[in-house]
Structures are given as structure tokens and as C-alpha cells.
Protein backbone atom coordinates (compact mmCIF):
# COMPACT_ATOMS: atom_id res chain seq x y z
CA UNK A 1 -14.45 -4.95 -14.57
CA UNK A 2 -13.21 -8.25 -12.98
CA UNK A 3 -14.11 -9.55 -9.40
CA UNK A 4 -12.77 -7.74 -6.40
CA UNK A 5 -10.18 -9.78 -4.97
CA UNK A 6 -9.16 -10.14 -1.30
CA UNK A 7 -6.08 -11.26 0.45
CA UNK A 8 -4.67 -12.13 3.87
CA UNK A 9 -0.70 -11.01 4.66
CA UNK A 10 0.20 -13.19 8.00
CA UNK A 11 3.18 -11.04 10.48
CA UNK A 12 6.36 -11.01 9.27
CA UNK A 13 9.17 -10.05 10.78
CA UNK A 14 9.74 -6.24 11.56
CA UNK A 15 12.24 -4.01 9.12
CA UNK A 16 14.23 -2.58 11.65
CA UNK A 17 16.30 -0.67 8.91
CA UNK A 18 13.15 0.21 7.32
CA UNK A 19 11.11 1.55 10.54
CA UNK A 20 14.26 3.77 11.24
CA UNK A 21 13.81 5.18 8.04
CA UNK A 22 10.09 6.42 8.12
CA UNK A 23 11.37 7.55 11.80
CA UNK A 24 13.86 9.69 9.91
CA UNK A 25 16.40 8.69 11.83
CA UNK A 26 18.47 5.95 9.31
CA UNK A 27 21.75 7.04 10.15
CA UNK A 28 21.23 6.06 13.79
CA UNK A 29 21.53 2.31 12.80
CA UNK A 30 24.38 0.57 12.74
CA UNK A 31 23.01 -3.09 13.77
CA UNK A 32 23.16 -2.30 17.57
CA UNK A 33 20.51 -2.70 19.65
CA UNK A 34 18.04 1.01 19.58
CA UNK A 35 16.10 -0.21 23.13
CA UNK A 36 13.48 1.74 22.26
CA UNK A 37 12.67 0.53 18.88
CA UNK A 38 13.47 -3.01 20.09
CA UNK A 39 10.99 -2.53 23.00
CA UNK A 40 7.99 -1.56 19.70
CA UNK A 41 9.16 -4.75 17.90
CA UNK A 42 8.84 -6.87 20.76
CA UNK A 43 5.38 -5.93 21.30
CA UNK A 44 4.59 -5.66 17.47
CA UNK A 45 5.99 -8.87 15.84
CA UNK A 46 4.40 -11.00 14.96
CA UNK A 47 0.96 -9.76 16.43
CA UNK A 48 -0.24 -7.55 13.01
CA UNK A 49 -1.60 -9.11 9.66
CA UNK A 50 -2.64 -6.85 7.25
CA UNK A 51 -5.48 -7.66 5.01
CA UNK A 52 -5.66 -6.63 1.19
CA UNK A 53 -8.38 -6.23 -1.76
CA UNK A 54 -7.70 -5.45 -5.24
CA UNK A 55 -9.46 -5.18 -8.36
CA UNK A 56 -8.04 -5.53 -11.89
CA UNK A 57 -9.39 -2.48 -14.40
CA UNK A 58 -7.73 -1.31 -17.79
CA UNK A 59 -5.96 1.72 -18.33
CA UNK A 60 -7.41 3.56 -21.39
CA UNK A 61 -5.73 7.29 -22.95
CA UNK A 62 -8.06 9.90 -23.57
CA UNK A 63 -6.46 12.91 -24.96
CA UNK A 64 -4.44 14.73 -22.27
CA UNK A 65 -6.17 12.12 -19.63
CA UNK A 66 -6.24 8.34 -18.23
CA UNK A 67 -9.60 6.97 -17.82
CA UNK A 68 -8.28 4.21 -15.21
CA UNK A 69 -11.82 1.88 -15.26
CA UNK A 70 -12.99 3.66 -11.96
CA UNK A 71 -11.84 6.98 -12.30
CA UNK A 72 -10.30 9.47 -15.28
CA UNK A 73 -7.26 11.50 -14.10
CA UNK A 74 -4.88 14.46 -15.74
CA UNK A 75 -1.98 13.57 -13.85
CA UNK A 76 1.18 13.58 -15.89
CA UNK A 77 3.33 11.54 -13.82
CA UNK A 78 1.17 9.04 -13.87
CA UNK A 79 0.88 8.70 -17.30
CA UNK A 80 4.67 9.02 -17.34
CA UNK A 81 4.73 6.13 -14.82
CA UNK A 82 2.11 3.54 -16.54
CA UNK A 83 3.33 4.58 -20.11
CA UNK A 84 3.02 0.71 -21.88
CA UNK A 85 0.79 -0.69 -19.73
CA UNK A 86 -2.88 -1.65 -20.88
CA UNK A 87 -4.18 -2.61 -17.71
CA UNK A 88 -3.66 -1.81 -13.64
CA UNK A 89 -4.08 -3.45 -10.07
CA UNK A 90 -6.12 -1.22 -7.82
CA UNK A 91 -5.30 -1.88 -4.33
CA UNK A 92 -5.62 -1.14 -0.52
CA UNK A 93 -3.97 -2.58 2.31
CA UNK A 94 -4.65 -2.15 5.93
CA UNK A 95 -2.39 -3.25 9.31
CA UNK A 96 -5.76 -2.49 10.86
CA UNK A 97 -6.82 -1.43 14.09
CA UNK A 98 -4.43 -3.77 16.65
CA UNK A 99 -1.54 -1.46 14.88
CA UNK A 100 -3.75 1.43 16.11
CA UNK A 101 -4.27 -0.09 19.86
CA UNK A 102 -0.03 -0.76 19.34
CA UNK A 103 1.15 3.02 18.59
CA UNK A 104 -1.28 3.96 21.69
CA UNK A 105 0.32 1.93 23.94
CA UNK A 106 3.73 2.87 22.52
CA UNK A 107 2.83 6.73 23.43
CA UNK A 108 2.05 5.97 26.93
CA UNK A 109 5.14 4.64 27.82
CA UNK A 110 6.93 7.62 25.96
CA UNK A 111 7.28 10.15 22.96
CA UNK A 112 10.32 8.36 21.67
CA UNK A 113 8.25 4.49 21.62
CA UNK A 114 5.35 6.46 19.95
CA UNK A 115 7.13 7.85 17.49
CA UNK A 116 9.52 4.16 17.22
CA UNK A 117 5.68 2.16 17.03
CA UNK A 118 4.33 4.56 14.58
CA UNK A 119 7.68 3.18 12.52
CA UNK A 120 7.45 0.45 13.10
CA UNK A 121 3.55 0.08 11.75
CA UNK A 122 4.75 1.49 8.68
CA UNK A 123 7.52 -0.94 8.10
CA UNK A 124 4.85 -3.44 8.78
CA UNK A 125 2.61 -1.93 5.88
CA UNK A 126 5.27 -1.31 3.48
CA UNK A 127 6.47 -5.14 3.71
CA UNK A 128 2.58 -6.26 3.27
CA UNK A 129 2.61 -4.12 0.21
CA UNK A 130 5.64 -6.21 -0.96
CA UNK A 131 4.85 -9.12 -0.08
CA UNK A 132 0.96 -8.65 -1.82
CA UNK A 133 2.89 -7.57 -5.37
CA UNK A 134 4.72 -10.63 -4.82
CA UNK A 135 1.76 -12.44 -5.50
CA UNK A 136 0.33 -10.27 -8.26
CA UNK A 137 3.85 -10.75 -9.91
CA UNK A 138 2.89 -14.42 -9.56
CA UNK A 139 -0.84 -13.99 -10.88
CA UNK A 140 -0.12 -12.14 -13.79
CA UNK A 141 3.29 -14.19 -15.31
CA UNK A 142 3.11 -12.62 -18.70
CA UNK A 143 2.86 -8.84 -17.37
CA UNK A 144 5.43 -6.63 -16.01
CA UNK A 145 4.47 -5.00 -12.84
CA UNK A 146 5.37 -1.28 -12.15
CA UNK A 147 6.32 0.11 -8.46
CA UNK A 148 3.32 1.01 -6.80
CA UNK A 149 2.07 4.25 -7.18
CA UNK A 150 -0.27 6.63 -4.82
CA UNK A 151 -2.11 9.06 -4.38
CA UNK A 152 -0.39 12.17 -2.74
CA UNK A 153 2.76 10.96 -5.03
CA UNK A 154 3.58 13.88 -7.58
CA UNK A 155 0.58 15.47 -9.36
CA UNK A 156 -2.27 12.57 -8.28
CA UNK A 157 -4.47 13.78 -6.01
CA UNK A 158 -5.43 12.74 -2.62
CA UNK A 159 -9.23 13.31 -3.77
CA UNK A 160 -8.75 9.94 -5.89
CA UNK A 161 -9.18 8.08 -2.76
CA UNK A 162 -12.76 8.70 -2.94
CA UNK A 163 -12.95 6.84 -5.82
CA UNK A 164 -10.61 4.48 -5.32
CA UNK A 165 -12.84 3.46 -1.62
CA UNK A 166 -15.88 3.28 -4.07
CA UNK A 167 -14.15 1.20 -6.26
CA UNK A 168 -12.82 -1.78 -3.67
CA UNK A 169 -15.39 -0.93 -1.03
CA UNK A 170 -13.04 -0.44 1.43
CA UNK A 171 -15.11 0.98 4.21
CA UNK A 172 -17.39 -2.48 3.65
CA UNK A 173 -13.94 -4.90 3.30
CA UNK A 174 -11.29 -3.62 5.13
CA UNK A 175 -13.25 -1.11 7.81
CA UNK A 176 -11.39 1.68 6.24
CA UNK A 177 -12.80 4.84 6.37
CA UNK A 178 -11.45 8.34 5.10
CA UNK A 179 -11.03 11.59 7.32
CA UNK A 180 -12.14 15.27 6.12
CA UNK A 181 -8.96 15.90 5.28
CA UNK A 182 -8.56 12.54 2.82
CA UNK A 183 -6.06 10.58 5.39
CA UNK A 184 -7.03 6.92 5.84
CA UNK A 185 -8.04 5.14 9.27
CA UNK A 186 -6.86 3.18 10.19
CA UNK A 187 -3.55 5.12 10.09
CA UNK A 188 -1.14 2.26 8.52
CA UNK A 189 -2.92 1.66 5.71
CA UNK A 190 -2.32 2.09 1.63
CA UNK A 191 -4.04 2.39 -1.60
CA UNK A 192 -2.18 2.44 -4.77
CA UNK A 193 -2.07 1.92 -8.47
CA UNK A 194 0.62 -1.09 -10.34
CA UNK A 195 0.51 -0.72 -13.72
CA UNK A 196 0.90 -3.92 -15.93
CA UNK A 197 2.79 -3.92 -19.07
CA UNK A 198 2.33 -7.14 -21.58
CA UNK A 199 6.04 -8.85 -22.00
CA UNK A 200 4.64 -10.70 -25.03
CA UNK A 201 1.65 -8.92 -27.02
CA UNK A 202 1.00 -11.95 -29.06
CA UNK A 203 1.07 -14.48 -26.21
CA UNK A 204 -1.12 -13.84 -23.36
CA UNK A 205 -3.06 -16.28 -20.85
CA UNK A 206 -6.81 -15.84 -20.25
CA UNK A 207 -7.66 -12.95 -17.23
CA UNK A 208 -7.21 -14.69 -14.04
């Protein structure tokens, strides 16, 4: 098992396309101004890094299983999903708690900037998540990286996160901590799974 890694995403400019899709309301935008998702960006950009760790484990088939290095799992689609690759990035990702302090603040001034800051925190998340396989694309040159997959998605359980939090000691790291119910808080925050596939099986550079 290799080191666990940890990373530092700086604010980057808000989605606005993006937060007015996870408000379900993507239609609504046609490059006007929305004043109340413009108020939620004002206070939000620019204000939120996210921190990251991830650990680099190999993926190993065990009859109708995937023993993933910290875990073994039955799920189907992610087999499906990491057929080809011999090895996977476990990661979290947090926008912390000033996204938390953020979406309160947005409530108190109204339903409509809570549910616009709550958006907008998951725009900012979704954009760390890009930006961090950005530089896993760049760490691993002779690998192909798959889209990030998580728990919750198809058949994979939500009770992996317990092992995925043992596994990049998240609670220790990141001050992420998991609910009864399996949901992460901080609220913005994700774990997920990138497969990597070799682009050259006889050529490849010593484990960073």
C-alpha cells in the first residue's frame, strides 16, 4: 500500500451553470444575472479551498468480487466501470466547514439563497474534484484515468465509506466524520474510486 497523499485545491471561480444544475433548476439560465445565486457567489468566491488525500491501492478479481486493497466489494457496476484497470486512486475531498458557516448564512437571509449556497458548495466540490484528477492525470502519465466513481452510485454501497474513512483517515486528515445514516460532514464533501488502466503494459515508470 503506498503513502497517503494529501493535497491543497486554492478557490476557483464558481460554476454558475453547474450550481444551477445541482439546484435543479438548469433551464433557468440563460447568462442573465439570477440575484440570488449571484448574491451566494459573491459571498462564496473565492473564500473556500477544499483539501484532498488519496491513497494509491491495486485492484485485484476474486471470483464474482473486487478486493480493492482496503476493502472487497460484489458490485457489478463497478467491475463494469474499472474493467482493465490494475490499480485505483482512493480519494476524499472536503470544502470544509467555512462552506458549512456559508449555506447557514445563506438560509438566514432566505429559502431561495439556502438552497442557491447549498449549489453553489457543490459546484465548488465538484470543480475541486476536477481539478485534483487533473493532477493525478499528471502523476500517473502512462495510465488512463476513469471518471470518478462513488459510493451511493449504482450497486456500491454507502457502507463502503466506512472503509474507505479507515483507509485515508479522514476523520484524522480532513475532520470528516460520518453520520448514522452514512452522509459525510462536512456536507460538501466526496469520496470516490478512479480506476487506472496501463496505456502501455510493457512500458511503465516506477510508482510515484
Amino acid at each position: 500500500m503506498n503513502a497517503l497523499r494529501e493535497a491543497v485545491l486554492p478557490p476557483a471561480p464558481v460554476r454558475r451553470e453547474e450550481a444551477l444544475r445541482y439546484a435543479m433548476q438548469p433551464r433557468a439560465y440563460d447568462g442573465g444575472p439570477i440575484p440570488a445565486l449571484e448574491d451566494c457567489v459573491r459571498m462564496a468566491e473565492g473564500k473556500v479551498p477544499c483539501r484532498a488525500v488519496w491513497r494509491l491501492f491495486p485492484v485485484i478479481r476474486k471470483g464474482d468480487g473486487l478486493d480493492l486493497g482496503f476493502a472487497v466489494t460484489g458490485s457489478r457496476k463497478l467491475q463494469t466501470h474499472l474493467a482493465g484497470c490494475d490499480r485505483i486512486v482512493l480519494f476524499a475531498l472536503t470544502a470544509g466547514m467555512e462552506m458549512e458557516r456559508l449555506i447557514l448564512r445563506a438560509k438566514a437571509l432566505s429559502p431561495l439563497h439556502g438552497l442557491m449556497m447549498n449549489a453553489v458548495g457543490a459546484a465548488i466540490a465538484e470543480e475541486a474534484c476536477d481539478r485534483l484528477c487533473g493532477r493525478l492525470a499528471a502523476a500517473f502519465p502512462e495510465d488512463t484515468l476513469r471518471d470518478r466513481f462513488s459510493p451511493g452510485y449504482g450497486d456500491l454501497p454507502l457502507s463502503l465509506q466506512k472503509d474507505i474513512f479507515t483507509a485515508l483517515s479522514c476523520e484524522k486528515r480532513l475532520g470528516l466524520t460520518l453520520t448514522g445514516s452514512l452522509l459525510m460532514q462536512p456536507g460538501k464533501s466526496v469520496t470516490a474510486i478512479v480506476g487506472l488502466s496501463p496505456r502501455k503494459e510493457d512500458h511503465r515508470e516506477p510508482l510515484p
